[in-house]
Protein backbone atom coordinates (compact mmCIF):
# COMPACT_ATOMS: atom_id res chain seq x y z
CA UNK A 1 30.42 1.41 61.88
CA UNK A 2 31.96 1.32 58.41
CA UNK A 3 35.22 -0.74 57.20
CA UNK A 4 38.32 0.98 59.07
CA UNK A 5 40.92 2.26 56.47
CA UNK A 6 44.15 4.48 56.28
CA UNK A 7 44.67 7.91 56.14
CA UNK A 8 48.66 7.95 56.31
CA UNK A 9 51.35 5.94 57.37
CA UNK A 10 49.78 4.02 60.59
CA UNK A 11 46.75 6.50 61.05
CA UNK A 12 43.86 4.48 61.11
CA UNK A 13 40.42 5.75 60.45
CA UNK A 14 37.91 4.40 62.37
CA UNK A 15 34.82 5.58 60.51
CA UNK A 16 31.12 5.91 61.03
CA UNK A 17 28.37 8.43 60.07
CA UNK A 18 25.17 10.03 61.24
CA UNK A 19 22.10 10.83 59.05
CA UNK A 20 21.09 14.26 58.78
CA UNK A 21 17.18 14.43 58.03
CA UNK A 22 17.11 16.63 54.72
CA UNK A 23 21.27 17.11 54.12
CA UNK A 24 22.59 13.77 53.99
CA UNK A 25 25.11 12.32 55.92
CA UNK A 26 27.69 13.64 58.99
CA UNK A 27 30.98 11.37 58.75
CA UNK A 28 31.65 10.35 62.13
CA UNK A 29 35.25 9.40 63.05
CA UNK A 30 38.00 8.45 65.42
CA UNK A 31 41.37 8.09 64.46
CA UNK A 32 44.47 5.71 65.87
CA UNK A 33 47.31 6.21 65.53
CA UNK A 34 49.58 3.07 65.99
CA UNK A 35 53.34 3.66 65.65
CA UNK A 36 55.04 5.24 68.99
CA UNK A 37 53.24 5.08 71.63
CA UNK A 38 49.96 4.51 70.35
CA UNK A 39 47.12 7.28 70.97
CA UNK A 40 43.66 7.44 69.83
CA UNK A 41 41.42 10.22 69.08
CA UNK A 42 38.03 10.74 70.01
CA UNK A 43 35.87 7.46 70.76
CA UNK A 44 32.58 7.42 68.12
CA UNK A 45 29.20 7.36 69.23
CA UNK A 46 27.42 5.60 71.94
CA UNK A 47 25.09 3.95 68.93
CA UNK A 48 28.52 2.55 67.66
CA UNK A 49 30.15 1.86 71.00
CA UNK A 50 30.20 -2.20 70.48
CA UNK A 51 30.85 -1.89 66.27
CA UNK A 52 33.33 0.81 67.74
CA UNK A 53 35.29 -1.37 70.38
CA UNK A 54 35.55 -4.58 67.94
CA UNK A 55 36.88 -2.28 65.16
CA UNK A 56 39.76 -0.34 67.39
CA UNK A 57 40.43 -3.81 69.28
CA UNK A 58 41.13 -5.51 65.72
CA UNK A 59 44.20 -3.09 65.33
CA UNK A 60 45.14 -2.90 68.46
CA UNK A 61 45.83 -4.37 71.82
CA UNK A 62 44.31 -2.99 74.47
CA UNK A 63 47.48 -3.24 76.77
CA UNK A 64 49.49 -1.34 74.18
CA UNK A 65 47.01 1.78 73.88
CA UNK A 66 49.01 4.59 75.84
CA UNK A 67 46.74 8.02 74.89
CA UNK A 68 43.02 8.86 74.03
CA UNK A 69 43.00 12.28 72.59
CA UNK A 70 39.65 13.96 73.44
CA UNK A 71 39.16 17.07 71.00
CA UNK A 72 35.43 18.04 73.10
CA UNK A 73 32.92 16.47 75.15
CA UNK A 74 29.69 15.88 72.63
CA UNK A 75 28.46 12.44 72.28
CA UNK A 76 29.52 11.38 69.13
CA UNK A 77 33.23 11.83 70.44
CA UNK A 78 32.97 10.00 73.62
CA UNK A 79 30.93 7.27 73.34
CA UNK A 80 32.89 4.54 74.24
CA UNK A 81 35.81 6.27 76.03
CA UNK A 82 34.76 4.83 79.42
CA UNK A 83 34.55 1.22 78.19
CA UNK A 84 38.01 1.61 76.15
CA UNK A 85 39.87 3.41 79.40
CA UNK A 86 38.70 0.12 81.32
CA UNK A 87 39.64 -2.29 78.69
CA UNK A 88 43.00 -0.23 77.95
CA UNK A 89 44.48 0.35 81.77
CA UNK A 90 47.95 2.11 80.82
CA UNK A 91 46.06 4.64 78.63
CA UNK A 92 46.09 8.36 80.04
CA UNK A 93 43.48 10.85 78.65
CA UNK A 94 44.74 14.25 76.62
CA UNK A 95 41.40 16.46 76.99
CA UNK A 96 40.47 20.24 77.93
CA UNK A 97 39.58 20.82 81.52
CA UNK A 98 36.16 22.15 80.73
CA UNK A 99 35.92 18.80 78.34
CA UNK A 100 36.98 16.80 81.60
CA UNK A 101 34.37 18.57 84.13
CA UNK A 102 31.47 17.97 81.66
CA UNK A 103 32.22 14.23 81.32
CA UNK A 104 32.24 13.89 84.98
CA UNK A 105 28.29 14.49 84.74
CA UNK A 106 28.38 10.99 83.14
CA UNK A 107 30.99 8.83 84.63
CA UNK A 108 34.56 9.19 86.86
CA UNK A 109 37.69 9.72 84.73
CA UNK A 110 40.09 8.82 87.62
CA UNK A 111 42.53 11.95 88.07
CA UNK A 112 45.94 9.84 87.91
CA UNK A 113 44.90 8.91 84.56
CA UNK A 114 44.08 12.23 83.11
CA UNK A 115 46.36 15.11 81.42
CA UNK A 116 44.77 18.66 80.86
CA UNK A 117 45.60 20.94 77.66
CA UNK A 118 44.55 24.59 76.66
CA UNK A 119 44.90 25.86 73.44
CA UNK A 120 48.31 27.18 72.86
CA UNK A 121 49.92 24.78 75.28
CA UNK A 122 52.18 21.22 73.77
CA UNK A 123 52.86 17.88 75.17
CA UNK A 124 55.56 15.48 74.41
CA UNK A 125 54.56 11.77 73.56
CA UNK A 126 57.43 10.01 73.34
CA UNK A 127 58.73 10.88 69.71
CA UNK A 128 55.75 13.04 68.62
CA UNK A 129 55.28 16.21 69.42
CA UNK A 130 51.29 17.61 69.85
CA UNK A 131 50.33 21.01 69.94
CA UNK A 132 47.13 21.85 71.28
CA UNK A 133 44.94 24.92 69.08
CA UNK A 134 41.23 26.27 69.15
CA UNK A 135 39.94 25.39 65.45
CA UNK A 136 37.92 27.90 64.09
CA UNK A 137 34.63 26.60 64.56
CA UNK A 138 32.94 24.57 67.30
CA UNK A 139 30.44 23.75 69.33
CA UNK A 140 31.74 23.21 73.23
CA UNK A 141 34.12 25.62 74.88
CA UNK A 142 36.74 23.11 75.56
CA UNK A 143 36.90 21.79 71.99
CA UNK A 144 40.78 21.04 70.82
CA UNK A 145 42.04 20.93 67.55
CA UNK A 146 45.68 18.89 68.04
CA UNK A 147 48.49 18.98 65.69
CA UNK A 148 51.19 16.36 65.82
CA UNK A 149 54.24 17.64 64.21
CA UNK A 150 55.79 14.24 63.77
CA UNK A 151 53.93 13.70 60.78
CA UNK A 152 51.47 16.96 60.00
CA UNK A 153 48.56 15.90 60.54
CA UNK A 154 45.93 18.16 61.93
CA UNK A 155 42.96 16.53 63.62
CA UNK A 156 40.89 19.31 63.15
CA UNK A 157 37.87 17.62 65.78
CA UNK A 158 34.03 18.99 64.48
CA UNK A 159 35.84 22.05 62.68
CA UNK A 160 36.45 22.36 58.75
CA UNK A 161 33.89 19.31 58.62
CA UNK A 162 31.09 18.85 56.24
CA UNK A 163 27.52 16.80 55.59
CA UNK A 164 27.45 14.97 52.28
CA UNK A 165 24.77 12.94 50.56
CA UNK A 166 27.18 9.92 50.52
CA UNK A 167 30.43 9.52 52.58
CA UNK A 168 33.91 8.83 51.10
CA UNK A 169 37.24 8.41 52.14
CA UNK A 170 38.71 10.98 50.27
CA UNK A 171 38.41 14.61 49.58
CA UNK A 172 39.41 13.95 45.83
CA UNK A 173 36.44 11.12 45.66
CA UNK A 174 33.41 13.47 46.75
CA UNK A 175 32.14 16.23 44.44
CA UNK A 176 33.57 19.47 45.23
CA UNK A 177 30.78 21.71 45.09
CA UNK A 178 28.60 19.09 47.08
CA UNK A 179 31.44 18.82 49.41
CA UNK A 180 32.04 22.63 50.25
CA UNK A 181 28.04 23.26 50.17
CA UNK A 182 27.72 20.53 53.11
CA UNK A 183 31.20 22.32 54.43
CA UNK A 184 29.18 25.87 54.28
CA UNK A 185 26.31 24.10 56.49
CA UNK A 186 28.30 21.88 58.87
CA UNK A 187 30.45 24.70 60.18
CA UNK A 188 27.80 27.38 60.37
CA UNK A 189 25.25 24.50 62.20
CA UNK A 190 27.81 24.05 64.86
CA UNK A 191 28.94 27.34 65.39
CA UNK A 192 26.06 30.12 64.78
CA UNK A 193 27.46 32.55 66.57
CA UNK A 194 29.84 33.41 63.26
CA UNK A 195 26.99 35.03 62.09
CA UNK A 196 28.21 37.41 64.71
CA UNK A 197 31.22 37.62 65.39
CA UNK A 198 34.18 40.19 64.29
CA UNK A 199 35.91 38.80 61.11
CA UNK A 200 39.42 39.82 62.14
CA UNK A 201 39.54 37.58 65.55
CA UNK A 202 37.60 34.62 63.37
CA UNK A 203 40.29 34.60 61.07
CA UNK A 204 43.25 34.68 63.50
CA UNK A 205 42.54 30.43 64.22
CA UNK A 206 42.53 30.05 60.39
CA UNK A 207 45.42 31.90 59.87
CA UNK A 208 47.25 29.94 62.90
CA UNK A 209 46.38 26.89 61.72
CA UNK A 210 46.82 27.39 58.06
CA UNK A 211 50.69 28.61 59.63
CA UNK A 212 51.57 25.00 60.33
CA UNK A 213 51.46 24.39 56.86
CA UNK A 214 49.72 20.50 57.49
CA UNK A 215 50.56 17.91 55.48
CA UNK A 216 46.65 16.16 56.00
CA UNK A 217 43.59 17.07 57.44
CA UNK A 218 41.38 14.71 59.51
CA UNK A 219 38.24 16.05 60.76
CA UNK A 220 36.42 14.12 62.67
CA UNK A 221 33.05 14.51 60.53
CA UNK A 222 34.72 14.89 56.81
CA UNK A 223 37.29 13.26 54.52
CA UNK A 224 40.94 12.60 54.41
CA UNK A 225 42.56 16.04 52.82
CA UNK A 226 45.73 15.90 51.89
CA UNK A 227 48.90 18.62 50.80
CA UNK A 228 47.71 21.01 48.03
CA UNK A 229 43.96 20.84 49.07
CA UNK A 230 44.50 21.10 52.78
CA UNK A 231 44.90 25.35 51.80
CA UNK A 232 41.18 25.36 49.90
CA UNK A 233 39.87 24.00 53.22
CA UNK A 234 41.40 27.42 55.26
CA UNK A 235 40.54 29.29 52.43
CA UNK A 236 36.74 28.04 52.76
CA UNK A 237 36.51 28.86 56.30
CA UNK A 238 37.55 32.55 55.86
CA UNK A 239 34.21 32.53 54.23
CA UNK A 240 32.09 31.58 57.37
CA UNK A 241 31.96 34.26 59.34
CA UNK A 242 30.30 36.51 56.44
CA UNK A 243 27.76 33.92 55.68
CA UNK A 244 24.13 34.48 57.00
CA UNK A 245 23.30 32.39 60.01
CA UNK A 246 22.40 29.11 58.86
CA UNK A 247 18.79 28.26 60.40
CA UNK A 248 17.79 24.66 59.89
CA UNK A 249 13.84 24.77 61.83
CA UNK A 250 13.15 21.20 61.94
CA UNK A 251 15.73 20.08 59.68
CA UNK A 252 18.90 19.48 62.15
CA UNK A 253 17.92 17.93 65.07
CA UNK A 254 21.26 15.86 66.07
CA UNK A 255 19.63 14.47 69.16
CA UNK A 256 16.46 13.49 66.93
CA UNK A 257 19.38 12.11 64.92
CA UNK A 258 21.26 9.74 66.93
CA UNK A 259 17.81 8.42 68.42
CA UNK A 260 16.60 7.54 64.99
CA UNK A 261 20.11 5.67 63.93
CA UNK A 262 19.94 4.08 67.42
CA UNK A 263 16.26 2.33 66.34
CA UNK A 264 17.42 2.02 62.94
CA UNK A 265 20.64 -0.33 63.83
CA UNK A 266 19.16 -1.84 67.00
């Protein structure tokens, strides 16, 4: 785990990353967000889980934590959601039904505790208002972008990420080029089935999302992007679709992956 930081007012970044053998580095991050009634989204990686837990419990008491947002049901989103939904009893889980049958290979989400959303379908937490979308690229069929209108952000989960030879904080801190080449990778690695699919009902997501007009961008593997670069990000992802099918061989092997950061910070 890195040093937690800001991405707007109360959002809290809870940041980590994964080495890519060959491409450089896959942010990995979780967001809370404090004001309200507090909700967190996505949980890191089980490499991370203790790093993980003694960051989010630093800004945050457990008793106060209300929501867990879970955008899919990969790894490196999950990792520590059991451990925080015992240390946090009053917090209720946001997640896809699909997401919420696939975790129950691992461990028992208790159904009392649990809210289902689809794409296209809105909850009310307290003062914010979530709307639940399916982002333009992924990797698991019951992935969930979420947009909260209270404030505009768009946690975009794996989609409109990218794979950089050294993380930032900030889109206006990397390179661009080096930024939208890893962006051109990470999106076509986690969804190859662009390569095939019919441009018009790819870009309908975009276009939806792009609609909402959001005021930042949090993707749970890239950098803050905020107002007027938010639309280059949209604009990107039309791209995609006519891209050839990115084929790593050996090169992208995320399991590979997390073992070797596992043995490397053991």
């Amino acid at each position: 785990m890195k040093a937690t930081y800001t991405a707007g007012p109360d959002i809290h970044v809870l940041p980590s990353a994964l080495p890519v053998p060959g491409l450089g580095d896959q942010p990995v991050h979780a967001f809370l967000v404090r004001s309200g009634l507090p909700m967190l989204v996505d949980t890191g990686m089980p490499v991370d889980r203790d790093g993980f837990l003694e960051s989010l419990w630093s800004l945050i008491d457990p008793a106060d934590l209300r929501w867990v947002v879970v955008t899919h049901d990969d790894r490196d989103h999950t990792g520590a959601l059991a451990a925080v939904l015992e240390a946090a009893p009053r917090a209720k889980v946001l997640v896809h039904a699909l997401s919420l049958t696939r975790l129950s290979e691992e461990f028992d989400i208790p159904r009392e505790r649990v809210v289902t959303a689809n794409p296209g379908s809105g909850v009310k937490i307290g003062d914010r208002e979530l709307s639940f979308h399916r982002p333009p690229t992924f990797d698991s069929p019951g992935t969930l972008a979420v947009f909260d209108h209270s404030d505009g952000t768009l946690y975009s989960s794996d989609s409109f990420g990218t794979v950089v030879e050294e993380t930032a904080r900030d889109f206006a801190d990397l390179d661009e080029a080096d930024f939208f080449h890893g962006f051109d990778v990470l999106n076509r690695a986690i969804a190859p089935w662009t390569a095939l699919v019919d441009e018009g009902k790819f870009l309908r997501p975009v276009r939806e999302l792009a609609a909402l007009r959001p005021a930042r961008l949090l993707s749970a593997h890239g950098p803050t992007v905020r107002e007027a670069a938010v639309p280059r990000l949209f604009e990107a992802m039309t791209r995609i679709p006519s891209l050839p099918a990115w084929l790593p061989g050996a090169d992208l092997d995320l399991e590979a992956a997390l073992d070797a950061h596992e043995s490397r910070t053991g």
